[in-house]
Protein backbone atom coordinates (compact mmCIF):
# COMPACT_ATOMS: atom_id res chain seq x y z
CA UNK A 1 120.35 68.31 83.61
CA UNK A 2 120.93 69.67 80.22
CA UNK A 3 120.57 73.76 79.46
CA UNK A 4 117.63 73.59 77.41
CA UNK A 5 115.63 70.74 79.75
CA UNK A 6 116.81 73.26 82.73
CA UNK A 7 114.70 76.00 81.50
CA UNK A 8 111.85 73.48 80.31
CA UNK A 9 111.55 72.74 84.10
CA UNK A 10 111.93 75.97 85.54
CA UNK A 11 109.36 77.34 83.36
CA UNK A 12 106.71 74.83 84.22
CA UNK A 13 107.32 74.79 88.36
CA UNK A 14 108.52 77.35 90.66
CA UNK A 15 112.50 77.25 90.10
CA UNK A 16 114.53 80.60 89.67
CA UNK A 17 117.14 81.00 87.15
CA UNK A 18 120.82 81.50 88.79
CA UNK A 19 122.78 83.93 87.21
CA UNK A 20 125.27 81.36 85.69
CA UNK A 21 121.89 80.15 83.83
CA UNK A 22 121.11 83.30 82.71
CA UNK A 23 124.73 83.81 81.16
CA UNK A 24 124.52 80.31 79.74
CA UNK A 25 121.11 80.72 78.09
CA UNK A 26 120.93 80.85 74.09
CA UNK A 27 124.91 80.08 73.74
CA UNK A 28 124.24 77.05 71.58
CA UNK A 29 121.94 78.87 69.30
CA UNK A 30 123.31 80.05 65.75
CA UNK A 31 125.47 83.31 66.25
CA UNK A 32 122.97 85.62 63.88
CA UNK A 33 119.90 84.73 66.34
CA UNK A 34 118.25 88.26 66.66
CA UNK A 35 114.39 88.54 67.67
CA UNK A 36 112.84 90.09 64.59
CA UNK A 37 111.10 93.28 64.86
CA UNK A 38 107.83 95.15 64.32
CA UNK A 39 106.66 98.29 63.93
CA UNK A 40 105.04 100.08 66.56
CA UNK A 41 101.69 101.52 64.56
CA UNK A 42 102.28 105.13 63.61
CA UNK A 43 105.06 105.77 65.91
CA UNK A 44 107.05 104.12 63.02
CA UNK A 45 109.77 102.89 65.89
CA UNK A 46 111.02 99.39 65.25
CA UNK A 47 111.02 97.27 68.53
CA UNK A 48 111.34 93.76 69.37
CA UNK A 49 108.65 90.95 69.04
CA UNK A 50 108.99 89.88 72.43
CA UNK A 51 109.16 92.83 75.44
CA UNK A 52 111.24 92.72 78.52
CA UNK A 53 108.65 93.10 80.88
CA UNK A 54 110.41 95.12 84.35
CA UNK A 55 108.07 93.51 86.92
CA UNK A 56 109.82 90.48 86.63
CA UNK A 57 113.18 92.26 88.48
CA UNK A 58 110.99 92.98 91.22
CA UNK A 59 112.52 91.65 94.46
CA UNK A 60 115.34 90.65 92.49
CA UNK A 61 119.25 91.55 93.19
CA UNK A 62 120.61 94.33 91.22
CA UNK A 63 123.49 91.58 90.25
CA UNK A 64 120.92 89.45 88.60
CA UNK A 65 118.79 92.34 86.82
CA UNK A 66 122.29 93.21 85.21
CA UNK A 67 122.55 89.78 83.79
CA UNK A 68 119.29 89.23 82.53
CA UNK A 69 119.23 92.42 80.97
CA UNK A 70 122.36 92.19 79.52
CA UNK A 71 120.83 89.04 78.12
CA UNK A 72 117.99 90.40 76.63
CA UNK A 73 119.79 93.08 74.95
CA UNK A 74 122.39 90.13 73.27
CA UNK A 75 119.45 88.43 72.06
CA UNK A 76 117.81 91.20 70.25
CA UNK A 77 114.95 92.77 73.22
CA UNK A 78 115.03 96.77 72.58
CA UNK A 79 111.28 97.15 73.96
CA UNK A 80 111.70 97.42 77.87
CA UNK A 81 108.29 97.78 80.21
CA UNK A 82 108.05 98.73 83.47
CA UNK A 83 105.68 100.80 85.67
CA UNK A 84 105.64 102.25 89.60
CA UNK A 85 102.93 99.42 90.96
CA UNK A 86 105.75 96.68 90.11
CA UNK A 87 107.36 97.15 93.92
CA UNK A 88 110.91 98.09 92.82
CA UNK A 89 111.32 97.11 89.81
CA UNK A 90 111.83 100.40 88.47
CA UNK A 91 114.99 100.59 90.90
CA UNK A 92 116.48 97.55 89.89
CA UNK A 93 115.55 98.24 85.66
CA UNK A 94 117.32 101.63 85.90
CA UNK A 95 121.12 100.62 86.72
CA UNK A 96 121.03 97.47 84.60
CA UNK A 97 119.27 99.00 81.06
CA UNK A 98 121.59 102.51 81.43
CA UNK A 99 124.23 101.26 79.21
CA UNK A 100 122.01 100.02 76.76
CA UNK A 101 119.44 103.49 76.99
CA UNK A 102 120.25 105.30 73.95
CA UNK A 103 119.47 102.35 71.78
CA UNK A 104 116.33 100.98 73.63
CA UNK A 105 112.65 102.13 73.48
CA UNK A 106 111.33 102.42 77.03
CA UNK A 107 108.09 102.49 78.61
CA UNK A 108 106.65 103.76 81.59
CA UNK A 109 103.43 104.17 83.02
CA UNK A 110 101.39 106.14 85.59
CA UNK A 111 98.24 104.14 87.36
CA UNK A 112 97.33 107.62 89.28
CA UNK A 113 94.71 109.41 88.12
CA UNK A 114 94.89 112.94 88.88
CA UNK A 115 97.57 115.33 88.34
CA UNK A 116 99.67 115.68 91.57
CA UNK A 117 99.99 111.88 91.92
CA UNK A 118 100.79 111.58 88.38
CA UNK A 119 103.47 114.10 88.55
CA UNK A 120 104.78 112.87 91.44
CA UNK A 121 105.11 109.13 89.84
CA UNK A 122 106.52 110.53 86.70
CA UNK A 123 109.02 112.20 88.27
CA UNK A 124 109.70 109.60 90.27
CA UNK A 125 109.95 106.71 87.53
CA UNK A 126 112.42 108.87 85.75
CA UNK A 127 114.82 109.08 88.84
CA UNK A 128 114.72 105.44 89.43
CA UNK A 129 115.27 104.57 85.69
CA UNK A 130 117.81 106.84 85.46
CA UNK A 131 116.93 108.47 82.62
CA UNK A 132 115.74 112.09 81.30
CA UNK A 133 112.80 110.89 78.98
CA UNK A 134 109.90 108.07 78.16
CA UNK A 135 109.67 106.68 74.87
CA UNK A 136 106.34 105.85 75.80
CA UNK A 137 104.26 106.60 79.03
CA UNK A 138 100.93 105.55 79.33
CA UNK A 139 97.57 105.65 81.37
CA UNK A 140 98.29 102.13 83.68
CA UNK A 141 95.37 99.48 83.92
CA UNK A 142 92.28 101.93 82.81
CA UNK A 143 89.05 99.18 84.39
CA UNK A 144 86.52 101.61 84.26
CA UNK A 145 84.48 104.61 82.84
CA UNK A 146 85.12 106.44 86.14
CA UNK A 147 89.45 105.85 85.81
CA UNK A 148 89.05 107.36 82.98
CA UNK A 149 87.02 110.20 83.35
CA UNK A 150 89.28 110.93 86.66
CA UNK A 151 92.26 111.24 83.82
CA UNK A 152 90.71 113.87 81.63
CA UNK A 153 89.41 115.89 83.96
CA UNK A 154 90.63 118.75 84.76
CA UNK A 155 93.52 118.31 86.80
CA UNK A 156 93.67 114.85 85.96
CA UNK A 157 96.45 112.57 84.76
CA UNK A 158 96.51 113.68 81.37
CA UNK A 159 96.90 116.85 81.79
CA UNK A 160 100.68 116.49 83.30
CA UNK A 161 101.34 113.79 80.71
CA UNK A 162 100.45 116.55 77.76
CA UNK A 163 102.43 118.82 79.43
CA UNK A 164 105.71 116.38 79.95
CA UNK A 165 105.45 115.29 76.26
CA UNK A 166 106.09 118.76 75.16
CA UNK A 167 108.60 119.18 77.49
CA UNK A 168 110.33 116.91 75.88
CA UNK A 169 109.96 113.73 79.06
CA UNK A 170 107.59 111.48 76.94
CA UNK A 171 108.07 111.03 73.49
CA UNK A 172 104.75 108.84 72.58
CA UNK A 173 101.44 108.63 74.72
CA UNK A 174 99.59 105.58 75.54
CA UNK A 175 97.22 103.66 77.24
CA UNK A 176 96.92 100.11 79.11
CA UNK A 177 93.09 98.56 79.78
CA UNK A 178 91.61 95.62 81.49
CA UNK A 179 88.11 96.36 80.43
CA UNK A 180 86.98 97.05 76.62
CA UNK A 181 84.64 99.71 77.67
CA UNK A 182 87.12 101.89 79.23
CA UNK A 183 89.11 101.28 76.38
CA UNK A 184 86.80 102.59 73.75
CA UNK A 185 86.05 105.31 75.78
CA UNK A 186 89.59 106.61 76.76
CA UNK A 187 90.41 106.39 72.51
CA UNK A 188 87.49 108.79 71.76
CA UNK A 189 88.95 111.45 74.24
CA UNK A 190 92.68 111.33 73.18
CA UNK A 191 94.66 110.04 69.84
CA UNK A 192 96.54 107.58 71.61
CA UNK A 193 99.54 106.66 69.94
CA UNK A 194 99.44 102.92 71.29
CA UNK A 195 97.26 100.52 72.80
CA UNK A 196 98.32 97.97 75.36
CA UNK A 197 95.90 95.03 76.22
CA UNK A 198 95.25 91.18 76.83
CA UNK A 199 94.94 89.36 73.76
CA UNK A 200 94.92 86.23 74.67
CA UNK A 201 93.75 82.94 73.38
CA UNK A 202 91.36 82.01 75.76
CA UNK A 203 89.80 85.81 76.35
CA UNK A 204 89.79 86.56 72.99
CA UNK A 205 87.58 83.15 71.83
CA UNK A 206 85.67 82.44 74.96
CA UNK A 207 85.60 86.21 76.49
CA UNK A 208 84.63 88.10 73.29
CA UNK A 209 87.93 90.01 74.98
CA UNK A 210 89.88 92.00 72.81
CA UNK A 211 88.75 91.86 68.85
CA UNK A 212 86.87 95.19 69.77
CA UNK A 213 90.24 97.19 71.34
CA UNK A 214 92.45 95.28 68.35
CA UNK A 215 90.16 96.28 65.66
CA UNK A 216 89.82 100.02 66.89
CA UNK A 217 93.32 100.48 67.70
CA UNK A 218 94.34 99.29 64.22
CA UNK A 219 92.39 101.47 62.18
CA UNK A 220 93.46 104.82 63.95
CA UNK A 221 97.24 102.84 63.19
CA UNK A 222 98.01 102.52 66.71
CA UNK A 223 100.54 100.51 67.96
CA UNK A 224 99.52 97.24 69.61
CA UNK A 225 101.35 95.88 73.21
CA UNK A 226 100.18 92.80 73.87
CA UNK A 227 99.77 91.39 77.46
CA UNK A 228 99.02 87.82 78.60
CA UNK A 229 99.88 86.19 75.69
CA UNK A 230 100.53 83.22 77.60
CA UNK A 231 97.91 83.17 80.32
CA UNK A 232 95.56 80.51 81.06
CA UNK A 233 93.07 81.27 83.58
CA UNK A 234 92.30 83.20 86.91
CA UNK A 235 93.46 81.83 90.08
CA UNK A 236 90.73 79.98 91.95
CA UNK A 237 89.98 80.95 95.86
CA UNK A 238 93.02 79.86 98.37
CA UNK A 239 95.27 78.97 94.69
CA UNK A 240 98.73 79.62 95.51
CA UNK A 241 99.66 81.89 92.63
CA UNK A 242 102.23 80.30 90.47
CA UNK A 243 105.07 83.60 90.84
CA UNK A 244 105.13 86.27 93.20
CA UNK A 245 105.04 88.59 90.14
CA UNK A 246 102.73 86.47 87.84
CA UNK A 247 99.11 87.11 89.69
CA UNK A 248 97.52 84.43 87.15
CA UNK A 249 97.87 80.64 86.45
CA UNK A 250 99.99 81.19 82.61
CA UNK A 251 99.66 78.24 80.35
CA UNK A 252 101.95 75.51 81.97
CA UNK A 253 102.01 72.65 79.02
CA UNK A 254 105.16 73.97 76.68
CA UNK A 255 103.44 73.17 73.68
CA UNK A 256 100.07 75.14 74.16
CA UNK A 257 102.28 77.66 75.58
CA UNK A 258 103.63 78.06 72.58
CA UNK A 259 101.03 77.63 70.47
CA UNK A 260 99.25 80.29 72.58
CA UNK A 261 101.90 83.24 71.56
CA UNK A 262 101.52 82.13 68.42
CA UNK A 263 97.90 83.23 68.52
CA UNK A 264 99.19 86.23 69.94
CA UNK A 265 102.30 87.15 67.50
CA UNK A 266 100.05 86.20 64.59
CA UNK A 267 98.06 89.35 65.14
CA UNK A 268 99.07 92.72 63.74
CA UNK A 269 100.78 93.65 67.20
CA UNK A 270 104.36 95.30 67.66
CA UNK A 271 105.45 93.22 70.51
CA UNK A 272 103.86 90.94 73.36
CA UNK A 273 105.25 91.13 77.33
CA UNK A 274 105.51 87.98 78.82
CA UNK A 275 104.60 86.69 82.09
CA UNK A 276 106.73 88.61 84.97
CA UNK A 277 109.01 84.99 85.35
CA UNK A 278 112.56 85.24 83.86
CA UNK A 279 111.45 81.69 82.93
CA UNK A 280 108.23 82.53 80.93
CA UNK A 281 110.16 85.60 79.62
CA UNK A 282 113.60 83.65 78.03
CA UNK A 283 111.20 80.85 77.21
CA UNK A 284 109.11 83.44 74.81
CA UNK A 285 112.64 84.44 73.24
CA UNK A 286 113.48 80.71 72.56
CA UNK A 287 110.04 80.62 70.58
CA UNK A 288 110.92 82.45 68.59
CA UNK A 289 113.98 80.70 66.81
CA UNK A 290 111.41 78.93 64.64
CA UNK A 291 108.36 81.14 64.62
CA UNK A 292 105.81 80.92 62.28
CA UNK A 293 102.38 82.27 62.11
CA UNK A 294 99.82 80.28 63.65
CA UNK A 295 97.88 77.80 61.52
CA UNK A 296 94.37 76.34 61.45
CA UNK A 297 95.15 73.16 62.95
CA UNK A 298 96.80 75.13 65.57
CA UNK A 299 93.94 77.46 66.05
CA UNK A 300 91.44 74.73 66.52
CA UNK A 301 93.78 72.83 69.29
CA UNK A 302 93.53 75.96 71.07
CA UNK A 303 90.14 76.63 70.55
CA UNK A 304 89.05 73.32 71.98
CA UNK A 305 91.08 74.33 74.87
CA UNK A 306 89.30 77.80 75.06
CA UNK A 307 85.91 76.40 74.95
CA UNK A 308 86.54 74.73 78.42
CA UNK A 309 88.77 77.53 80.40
CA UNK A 310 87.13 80.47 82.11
CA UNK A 311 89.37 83.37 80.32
CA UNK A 312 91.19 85.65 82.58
CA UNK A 313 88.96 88.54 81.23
CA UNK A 314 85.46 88.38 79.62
CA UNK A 315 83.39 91.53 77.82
CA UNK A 316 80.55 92.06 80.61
């Protein structure tokens, strides 16, 4: 089986890359190949289109989270995600990315809500990653009001994470949401410096998911994450869920795949985090060799497919 068709196939089914595959990846590609950048909203930091996202080391040998990272830094990756709920991820990110630190912008997260556990979790994160500071750390998976009153309360999260940024252990401060009302509400009680969010084909056309958190988050110049570029749909009762680290069913057809971070990179976003599959994620890279901003045609297709998917997340 040829190189490319090899990745073609593991990215549709359930086959894990070998490290030999890993190494071999991109080597045909034209030497200058570099993912371009964006940059991240008022932060002004220049990262990479396409994010490493950590929870895809999780369970993972510390041999192989060396070689895909490796990888990702040759190809031109400098964004690297990764948060304490992604079973030990953190563990296996820290030893591979800390000869690549100093030029890297990482992000971290906290999904406790009050101060001791966020402290703890902080603390923690920065052990594992091996590492004395955040370029980012951010309020994990805010779903409702109540998660994010609990952080501004006093003696909640955000108290510790005010505290660490002046200490010098978080550079930038942001946010991740799963819910548009917790979203709103969480940006008028802090100036967050970035936003992370699904925005997604299928949630942003048939959920009325997402132009709300986009359009507020660019006009306070925030920097936009974006997550689930290339989902599909929810899993259905008894599914079998397609990766032990991908929780969703992701778009499966390579073309609408595609076409869906297309949708995605056409936005004004800094960079999108794939699916947690070393698949999905060097499949997003390869994208990118010929990317162009999505065009009507293309919007319609996926439109068309929109009207007839339940999105992964819907404005209640």
């Amino acid at each position: 089986m040829k190189r490319r068709e090899f990745i073609h196939a593991a990215a549709l089914g359930s086959l894990a890359l070998s490290i030999p595959q890993v190494r071999a990846f991109g080597s045909t590609w034209s030497n200058n190949f570099e993912l371009p950048k964006r940059v991240l909203g008022r932060t002004g930091e220049r990262v990479s289109s396409i994010a490493f996202g950590g929870i895809m080391l999780n369970d993972h040998s510390p041999e192989f989270a060396k070689e895909i990272v490796s990888k990702a830094i040759e190809l031109g990756v400098t964004y690297f995600d990764v948060a304490p709920s992604y079973g030990n991820a953190e563990a296996k990110l820290g030893p591979a990315l800390k000869p690549y630190r100093k030029n890297c912008f990482l992000a971290c997260k906290t999904h406790e809500r009050g101060s001791e556990g966020a402290e703890k979790t902080l603390n923690q994160s920065l052990t594992y990653l091996e590492t004395d500071y955040f370029d980012l750390f951010q309020l994990h998976a805010i779903t409702t009001r109540d998660d994010v009153e609990k952080a501004f309360a006093p003696g909640g999260a955000m108290e510790v994470i005010e505290k660490a940024k002046r200490d010098g252990k978080i550079r930038y401060v942001g946010f991740s949401a799963h819910s548009v009302e917790a979203a709103l509400l969480a940006m008028e009680k802090y100036d967050f410096d970035t936003a992370m969010f699904p925005l997604n084909f299928a949630c942003w056309n048939a959920g009325d998911f997402g132009p709300q958190i986009y359009e507020k988050a660019l006009s306070r110049n925030m920097g936009v994450i974006a997550l689930k570029a290339m989902a599909l749909t929810a899993n259905k009762p008894g599914q079998e869920k397609y990766d032990k680290n991908v929780w969703y069913q992701p778009v499966t057809d390579e073309e609408t795949m595609k076409l869906a971070l297309k949708f995605t990179l056409s936005k004004e976003i800094a960079t999108a985090i794939p699916p947690g599959k070393s698949t999905l994620f060097l499949k997003a890279i390869e994208f990118m060799k010929d990317y162009k901003p999505i065009t009507p045609l293309e919007s319609e297709q996926l439109m068309a497919l929109a009207a007839q998917t339940p999105p992964l997340f819907a404005n209640k």
